[in-house]
PDB file of N, CA and C in Angstrom:
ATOM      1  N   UNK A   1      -2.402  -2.166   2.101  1.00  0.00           N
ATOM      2  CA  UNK A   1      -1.398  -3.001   1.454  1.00  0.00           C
ATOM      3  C   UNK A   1      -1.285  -2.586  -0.008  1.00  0.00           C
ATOM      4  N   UNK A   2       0.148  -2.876  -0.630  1.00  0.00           N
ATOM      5  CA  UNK A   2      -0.122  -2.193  -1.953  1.00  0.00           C
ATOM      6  C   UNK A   2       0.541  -3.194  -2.562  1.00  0.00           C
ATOM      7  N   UNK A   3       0.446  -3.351  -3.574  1.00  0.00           N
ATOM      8  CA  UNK A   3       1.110  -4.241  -4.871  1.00  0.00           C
ATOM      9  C   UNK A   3       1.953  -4.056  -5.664  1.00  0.00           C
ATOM     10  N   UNK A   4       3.361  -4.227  -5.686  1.00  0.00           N
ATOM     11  CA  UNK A   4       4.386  -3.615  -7.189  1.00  0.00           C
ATOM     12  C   UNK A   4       5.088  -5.089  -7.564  1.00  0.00           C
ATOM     13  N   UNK A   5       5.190  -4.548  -9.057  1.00  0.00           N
ATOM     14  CA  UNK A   5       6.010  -5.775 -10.190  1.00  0.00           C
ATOM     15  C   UNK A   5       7.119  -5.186 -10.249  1.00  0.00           C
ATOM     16  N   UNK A   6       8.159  -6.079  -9.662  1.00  0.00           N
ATOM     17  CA  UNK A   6       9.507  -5.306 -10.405  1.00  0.00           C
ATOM     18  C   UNK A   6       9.972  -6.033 -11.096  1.00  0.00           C
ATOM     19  N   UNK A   7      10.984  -5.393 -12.208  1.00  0.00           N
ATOM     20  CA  UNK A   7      11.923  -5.876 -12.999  1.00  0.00           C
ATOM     21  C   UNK A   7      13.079  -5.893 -12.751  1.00  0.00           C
ATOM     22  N   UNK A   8      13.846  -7.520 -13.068  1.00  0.00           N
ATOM     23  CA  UNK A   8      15.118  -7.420 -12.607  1.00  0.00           C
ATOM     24  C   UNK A   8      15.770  -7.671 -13.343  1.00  0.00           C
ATOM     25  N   UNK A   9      16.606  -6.887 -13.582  1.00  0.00           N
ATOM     26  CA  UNK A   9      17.681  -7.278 -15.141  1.00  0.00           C
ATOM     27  C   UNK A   9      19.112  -7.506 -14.798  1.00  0.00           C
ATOM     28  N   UNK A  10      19.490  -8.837 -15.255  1.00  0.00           N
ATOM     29  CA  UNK A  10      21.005  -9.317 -14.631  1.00  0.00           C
ATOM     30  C   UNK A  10      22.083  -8.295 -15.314  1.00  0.00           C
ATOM     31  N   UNK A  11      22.524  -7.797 -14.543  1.00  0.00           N
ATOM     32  CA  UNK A  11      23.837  -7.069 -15.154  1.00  0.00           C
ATOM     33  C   UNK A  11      25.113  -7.723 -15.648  1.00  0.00           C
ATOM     34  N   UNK A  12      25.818  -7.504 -16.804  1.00  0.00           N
ATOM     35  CA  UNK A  12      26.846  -8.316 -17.128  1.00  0.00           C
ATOM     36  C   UNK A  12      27.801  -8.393 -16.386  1.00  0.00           C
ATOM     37  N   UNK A  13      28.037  -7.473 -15.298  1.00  0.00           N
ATOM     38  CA  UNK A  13      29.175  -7.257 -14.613  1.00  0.00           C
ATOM     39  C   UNK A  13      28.732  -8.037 -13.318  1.00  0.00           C
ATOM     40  N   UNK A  14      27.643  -8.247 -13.291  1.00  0.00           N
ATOM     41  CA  UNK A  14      27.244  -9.266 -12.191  1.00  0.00           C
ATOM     42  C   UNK A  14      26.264  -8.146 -11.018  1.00  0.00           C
ATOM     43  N   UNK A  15      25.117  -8.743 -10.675  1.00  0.00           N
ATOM     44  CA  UNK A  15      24.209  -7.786  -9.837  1.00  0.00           C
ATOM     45  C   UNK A  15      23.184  -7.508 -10.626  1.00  0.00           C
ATOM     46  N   UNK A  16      22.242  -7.060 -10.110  1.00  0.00           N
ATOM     47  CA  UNK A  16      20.939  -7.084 -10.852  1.00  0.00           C
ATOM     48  C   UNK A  16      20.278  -5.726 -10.286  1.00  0.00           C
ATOM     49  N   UNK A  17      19.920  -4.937 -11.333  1.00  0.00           N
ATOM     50  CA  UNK A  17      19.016  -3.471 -11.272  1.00  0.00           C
ATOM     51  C   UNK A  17      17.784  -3.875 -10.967  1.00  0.00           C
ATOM     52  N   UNK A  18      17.001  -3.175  -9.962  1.00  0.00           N
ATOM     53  CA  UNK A  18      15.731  -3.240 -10.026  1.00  0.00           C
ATOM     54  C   UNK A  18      14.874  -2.170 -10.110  1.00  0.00           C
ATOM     55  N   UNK A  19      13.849  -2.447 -11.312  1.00  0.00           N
ATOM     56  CA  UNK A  19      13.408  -1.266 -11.821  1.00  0.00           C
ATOM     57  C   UNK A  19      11.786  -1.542 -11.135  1.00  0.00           C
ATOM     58  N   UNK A  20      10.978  -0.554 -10.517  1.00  0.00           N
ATOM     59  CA  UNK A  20       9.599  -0.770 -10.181  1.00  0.00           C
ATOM     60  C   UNK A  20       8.739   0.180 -11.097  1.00  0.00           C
ATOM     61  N   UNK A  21       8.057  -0.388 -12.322  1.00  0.00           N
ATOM     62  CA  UNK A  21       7.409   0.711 -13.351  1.00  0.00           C
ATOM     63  C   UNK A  21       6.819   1.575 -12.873  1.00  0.00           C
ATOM     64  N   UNK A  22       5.610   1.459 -11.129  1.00  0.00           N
ATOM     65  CA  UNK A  22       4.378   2.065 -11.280  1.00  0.00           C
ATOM     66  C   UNK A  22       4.955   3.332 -10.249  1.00  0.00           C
ATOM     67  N   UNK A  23       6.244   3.303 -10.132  1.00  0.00           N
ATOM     68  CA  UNK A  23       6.889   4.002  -9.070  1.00  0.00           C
ATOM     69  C   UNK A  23       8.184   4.909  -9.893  1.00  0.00           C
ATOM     70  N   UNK A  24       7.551   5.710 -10.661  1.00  0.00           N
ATOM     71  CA  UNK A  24       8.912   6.314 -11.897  1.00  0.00           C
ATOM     72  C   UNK A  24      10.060   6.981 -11.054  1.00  0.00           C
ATOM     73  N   UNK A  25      11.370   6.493 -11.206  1.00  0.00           N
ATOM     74  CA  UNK A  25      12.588   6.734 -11.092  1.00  0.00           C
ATOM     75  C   UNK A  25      12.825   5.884  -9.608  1.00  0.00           C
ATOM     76  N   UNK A  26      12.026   4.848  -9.172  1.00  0.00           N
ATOM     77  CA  UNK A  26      12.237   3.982  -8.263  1.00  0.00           C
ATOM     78  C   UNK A  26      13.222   2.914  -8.779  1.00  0.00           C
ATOM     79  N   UNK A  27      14.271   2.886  -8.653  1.00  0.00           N
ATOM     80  CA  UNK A  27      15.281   2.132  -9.476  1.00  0.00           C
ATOM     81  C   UNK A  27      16.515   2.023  -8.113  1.00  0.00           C
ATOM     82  N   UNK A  28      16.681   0.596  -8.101  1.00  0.00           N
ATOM     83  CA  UNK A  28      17.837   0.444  -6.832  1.00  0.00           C
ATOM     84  C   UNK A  28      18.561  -0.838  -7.505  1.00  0.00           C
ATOM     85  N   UNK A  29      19.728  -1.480  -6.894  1.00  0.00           N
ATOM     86  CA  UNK A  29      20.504  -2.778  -6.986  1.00  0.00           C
ATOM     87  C   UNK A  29      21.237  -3.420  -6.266  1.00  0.00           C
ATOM     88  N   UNK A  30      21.473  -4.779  -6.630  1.00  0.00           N
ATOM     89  CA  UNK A  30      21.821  -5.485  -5.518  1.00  0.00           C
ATOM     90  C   UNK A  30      22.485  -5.972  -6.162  1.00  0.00           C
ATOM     91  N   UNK A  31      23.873  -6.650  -4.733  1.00  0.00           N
ATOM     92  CA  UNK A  31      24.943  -7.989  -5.549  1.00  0.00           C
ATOM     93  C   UNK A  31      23.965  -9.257  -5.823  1.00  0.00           C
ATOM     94  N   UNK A  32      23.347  -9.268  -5.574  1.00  0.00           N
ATOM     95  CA  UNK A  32      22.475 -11.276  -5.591  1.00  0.00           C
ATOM     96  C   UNK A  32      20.875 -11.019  -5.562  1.00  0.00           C
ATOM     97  N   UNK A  33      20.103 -12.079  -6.173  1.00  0.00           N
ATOM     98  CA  UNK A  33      18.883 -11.716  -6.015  1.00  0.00           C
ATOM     99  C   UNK A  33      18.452 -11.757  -4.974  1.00  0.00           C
ATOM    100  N   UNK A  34      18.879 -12.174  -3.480  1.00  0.00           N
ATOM    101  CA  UNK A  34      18.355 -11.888  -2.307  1.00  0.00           C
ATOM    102  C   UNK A  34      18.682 -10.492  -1.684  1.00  0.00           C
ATOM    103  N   UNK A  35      19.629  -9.450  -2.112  1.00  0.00           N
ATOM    104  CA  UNK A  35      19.970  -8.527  -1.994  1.00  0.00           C
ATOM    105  C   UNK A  35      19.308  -7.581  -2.742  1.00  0.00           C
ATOM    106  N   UNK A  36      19.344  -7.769  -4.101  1.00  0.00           N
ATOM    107  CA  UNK A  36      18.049  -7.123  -5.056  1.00  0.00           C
ATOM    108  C   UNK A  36      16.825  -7.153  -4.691  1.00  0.00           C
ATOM    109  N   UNK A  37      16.050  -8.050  -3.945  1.00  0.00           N
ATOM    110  CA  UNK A  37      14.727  -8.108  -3.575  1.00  0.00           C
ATOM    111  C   UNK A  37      14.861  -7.172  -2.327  1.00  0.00           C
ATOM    112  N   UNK A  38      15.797  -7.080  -1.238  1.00  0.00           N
ATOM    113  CA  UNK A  38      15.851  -6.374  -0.005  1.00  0.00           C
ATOM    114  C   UNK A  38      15.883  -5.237  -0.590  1.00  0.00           C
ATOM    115  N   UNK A  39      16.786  -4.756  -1.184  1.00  0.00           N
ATOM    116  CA  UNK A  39      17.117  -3.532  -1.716  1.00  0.00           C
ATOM    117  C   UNK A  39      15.450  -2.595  -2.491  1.00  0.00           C
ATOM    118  N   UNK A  40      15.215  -3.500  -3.383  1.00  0.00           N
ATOM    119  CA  UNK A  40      13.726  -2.743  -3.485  1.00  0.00           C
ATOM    120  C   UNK A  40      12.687  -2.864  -2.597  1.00  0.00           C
ATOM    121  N   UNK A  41      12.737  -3.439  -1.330  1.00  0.00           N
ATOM    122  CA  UNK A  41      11.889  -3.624  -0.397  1.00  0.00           C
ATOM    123  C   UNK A  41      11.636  -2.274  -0.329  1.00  0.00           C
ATOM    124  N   UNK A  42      13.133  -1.940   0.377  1.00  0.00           N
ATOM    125  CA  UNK A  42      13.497  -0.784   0.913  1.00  0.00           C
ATOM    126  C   UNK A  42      13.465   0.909   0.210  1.00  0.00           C
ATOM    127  N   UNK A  43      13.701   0.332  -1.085  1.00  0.00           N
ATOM    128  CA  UNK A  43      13.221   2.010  -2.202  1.00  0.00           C
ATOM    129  C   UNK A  43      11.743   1.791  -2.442  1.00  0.00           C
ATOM    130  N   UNK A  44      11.265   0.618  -2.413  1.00  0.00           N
ATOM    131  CA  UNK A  44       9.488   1.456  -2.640  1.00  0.00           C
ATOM    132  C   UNK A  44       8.787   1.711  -1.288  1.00  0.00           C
ATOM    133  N   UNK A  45       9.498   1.269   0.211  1.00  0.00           N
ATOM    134  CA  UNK A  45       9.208   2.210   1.434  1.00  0.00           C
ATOM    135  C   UNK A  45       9.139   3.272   1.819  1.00  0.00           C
ATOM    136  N   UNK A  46      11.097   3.496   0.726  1.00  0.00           N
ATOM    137  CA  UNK A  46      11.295   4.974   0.924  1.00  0.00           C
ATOM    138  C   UNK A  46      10.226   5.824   0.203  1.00  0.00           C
ATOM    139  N   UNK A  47       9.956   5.369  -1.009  1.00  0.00           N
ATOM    140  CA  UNK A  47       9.312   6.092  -1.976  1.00  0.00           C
ATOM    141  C   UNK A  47       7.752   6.454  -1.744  1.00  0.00           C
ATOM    142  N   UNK A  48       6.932   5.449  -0.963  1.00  0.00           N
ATOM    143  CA  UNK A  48       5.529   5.850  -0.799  1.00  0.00           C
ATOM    144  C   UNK A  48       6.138   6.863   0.655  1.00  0.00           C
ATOM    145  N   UNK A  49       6.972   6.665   1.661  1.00  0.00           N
ATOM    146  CA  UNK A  49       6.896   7.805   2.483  1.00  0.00           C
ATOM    147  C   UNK A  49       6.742   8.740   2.030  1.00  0.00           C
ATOM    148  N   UNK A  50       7.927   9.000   1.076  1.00  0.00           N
ATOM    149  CA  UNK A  50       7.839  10.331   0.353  1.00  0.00           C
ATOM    150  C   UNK A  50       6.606  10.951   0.078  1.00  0.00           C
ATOM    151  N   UNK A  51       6.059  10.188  -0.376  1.00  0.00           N
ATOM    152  CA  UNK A  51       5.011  10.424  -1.233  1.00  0.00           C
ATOM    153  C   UNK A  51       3.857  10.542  -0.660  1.00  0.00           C
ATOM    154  N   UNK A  52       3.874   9.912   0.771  1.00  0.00           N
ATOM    155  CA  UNK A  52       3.090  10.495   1.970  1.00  0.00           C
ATOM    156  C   UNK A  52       3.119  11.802   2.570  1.00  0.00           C
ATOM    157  N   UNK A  53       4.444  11.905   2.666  1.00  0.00           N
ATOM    158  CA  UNK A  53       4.518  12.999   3.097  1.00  0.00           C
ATOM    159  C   UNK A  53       4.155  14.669   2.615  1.00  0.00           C
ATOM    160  N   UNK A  54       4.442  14.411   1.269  1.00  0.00           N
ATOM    161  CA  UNK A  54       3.584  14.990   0.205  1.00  0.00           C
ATOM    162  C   UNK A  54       2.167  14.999   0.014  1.00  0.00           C
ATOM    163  N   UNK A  55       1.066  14.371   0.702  1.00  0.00           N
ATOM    164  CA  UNK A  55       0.038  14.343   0.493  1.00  0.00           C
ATOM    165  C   UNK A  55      -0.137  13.628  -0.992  1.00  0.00           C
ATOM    166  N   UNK A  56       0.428  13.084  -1.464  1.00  0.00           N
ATOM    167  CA  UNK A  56       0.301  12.781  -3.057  1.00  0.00           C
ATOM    168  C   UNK A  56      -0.393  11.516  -3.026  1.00  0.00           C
ATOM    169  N   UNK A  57      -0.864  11.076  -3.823  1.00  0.00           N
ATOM    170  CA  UNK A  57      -1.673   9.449  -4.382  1.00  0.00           C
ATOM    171  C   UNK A  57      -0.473   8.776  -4.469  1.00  0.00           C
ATOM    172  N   UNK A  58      -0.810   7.192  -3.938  1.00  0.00           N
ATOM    173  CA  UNK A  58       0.321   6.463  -3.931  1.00  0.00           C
ATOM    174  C   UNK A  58      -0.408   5.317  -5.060  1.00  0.00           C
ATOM    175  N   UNK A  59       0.322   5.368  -5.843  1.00  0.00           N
ATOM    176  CA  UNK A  59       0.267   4.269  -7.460  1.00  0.00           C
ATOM    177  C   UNK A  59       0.384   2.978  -6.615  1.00  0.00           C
ATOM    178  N   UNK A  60      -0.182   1.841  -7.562  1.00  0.00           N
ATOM    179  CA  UNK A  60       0.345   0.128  -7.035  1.00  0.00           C
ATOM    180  C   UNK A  60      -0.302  -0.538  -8.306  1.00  0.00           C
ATOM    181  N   UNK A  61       0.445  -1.267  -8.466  1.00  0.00           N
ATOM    182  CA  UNK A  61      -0.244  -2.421  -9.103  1.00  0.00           C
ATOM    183  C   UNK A  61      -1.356  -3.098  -9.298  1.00  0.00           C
ATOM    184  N   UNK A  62      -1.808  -2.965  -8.369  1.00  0.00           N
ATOM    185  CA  UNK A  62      -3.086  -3.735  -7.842  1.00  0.00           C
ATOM    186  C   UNK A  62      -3.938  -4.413  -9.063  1.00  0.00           C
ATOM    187  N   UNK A  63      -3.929  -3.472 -10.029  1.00  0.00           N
ATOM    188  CA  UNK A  63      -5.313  -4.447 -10.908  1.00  0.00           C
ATOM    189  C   UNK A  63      -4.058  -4.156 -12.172  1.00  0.00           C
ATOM    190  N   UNK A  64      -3.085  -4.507 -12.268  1.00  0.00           N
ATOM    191  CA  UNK A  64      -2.132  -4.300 -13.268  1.00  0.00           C
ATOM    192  C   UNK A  64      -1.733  -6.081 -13.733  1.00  0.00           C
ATOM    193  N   UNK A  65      -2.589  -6.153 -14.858  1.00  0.00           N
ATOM    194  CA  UNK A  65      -1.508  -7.721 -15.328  1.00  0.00           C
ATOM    195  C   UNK A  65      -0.439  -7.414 -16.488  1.00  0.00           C
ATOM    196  N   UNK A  66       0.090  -8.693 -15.944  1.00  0.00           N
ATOM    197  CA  UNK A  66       1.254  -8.797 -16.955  1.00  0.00           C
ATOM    198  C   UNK A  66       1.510  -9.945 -17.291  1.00  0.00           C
ATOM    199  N   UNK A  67       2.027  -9.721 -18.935  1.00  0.00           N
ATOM    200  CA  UNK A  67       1.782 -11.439 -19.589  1.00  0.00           C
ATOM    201  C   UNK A  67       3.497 -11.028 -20.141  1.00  0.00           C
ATOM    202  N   UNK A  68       4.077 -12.336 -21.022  1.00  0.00           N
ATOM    203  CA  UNK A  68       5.429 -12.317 -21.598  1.00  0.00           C
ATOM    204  C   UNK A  68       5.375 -13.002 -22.547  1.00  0.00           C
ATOM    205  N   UNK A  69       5.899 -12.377 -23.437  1.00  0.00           N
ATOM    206  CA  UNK A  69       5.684 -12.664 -24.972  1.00  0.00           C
ATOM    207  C   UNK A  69       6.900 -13.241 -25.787  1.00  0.00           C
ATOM    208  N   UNK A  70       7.015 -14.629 -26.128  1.00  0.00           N
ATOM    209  CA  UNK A  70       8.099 -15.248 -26.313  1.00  0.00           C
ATOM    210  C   UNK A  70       7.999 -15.103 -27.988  1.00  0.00           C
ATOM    211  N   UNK A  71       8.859 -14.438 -28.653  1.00  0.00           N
ATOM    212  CA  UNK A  71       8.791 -14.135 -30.320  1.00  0.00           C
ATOM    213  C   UNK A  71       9.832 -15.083 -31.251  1.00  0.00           C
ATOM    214  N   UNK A  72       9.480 -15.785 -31.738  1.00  0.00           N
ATOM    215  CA  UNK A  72      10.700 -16.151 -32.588  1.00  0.00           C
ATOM    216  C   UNK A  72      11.798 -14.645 -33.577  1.00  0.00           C
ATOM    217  N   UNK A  73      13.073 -15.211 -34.059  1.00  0.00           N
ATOM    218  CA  UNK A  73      13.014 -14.251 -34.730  1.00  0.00           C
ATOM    219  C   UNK A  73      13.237 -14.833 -35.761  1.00  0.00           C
ATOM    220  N   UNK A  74      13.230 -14.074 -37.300  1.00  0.00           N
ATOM    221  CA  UNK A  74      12.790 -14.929 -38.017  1.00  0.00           C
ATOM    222  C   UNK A  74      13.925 -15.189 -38.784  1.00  0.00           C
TER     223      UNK A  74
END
């Protein structure tokens, strides 16, 4: 089993990019966030195949935290 954080950033035009950090150039999108979540289901599947198939190390999250940092400005 493996672990990824994605980022989803609302697009102004409506739809949301999803970016997966630990997976570089794993980047897909969707019309709605239930479409955005399917949609990267499906590119970090594609992407560890790949990457199987390659014999290569497959990256995850696993011991990766993440905190969010709310800044005033001044």
């Amino acid at each position: 089993m493996y672990t990824y954080k994605i980022h989803l950033h609302k697009e102004t035009e409506g739809g949301y990019t999803v970016v997966v950090p630990a997976l570089p150039g794993c980047i897909t999108y969707g019309e709605n966030l239930e479409e955005a979540m399917s949609m990267a289901k499906e590119a970090v599947e594609v992407y560890i195949e790949e990457l199987q198939s390659r014999g290569e190390q497959i990256p995850d999250d696993r011991d990766t935290l993440e905190y969010s940092l709310n800044l005033e400005s001044a």
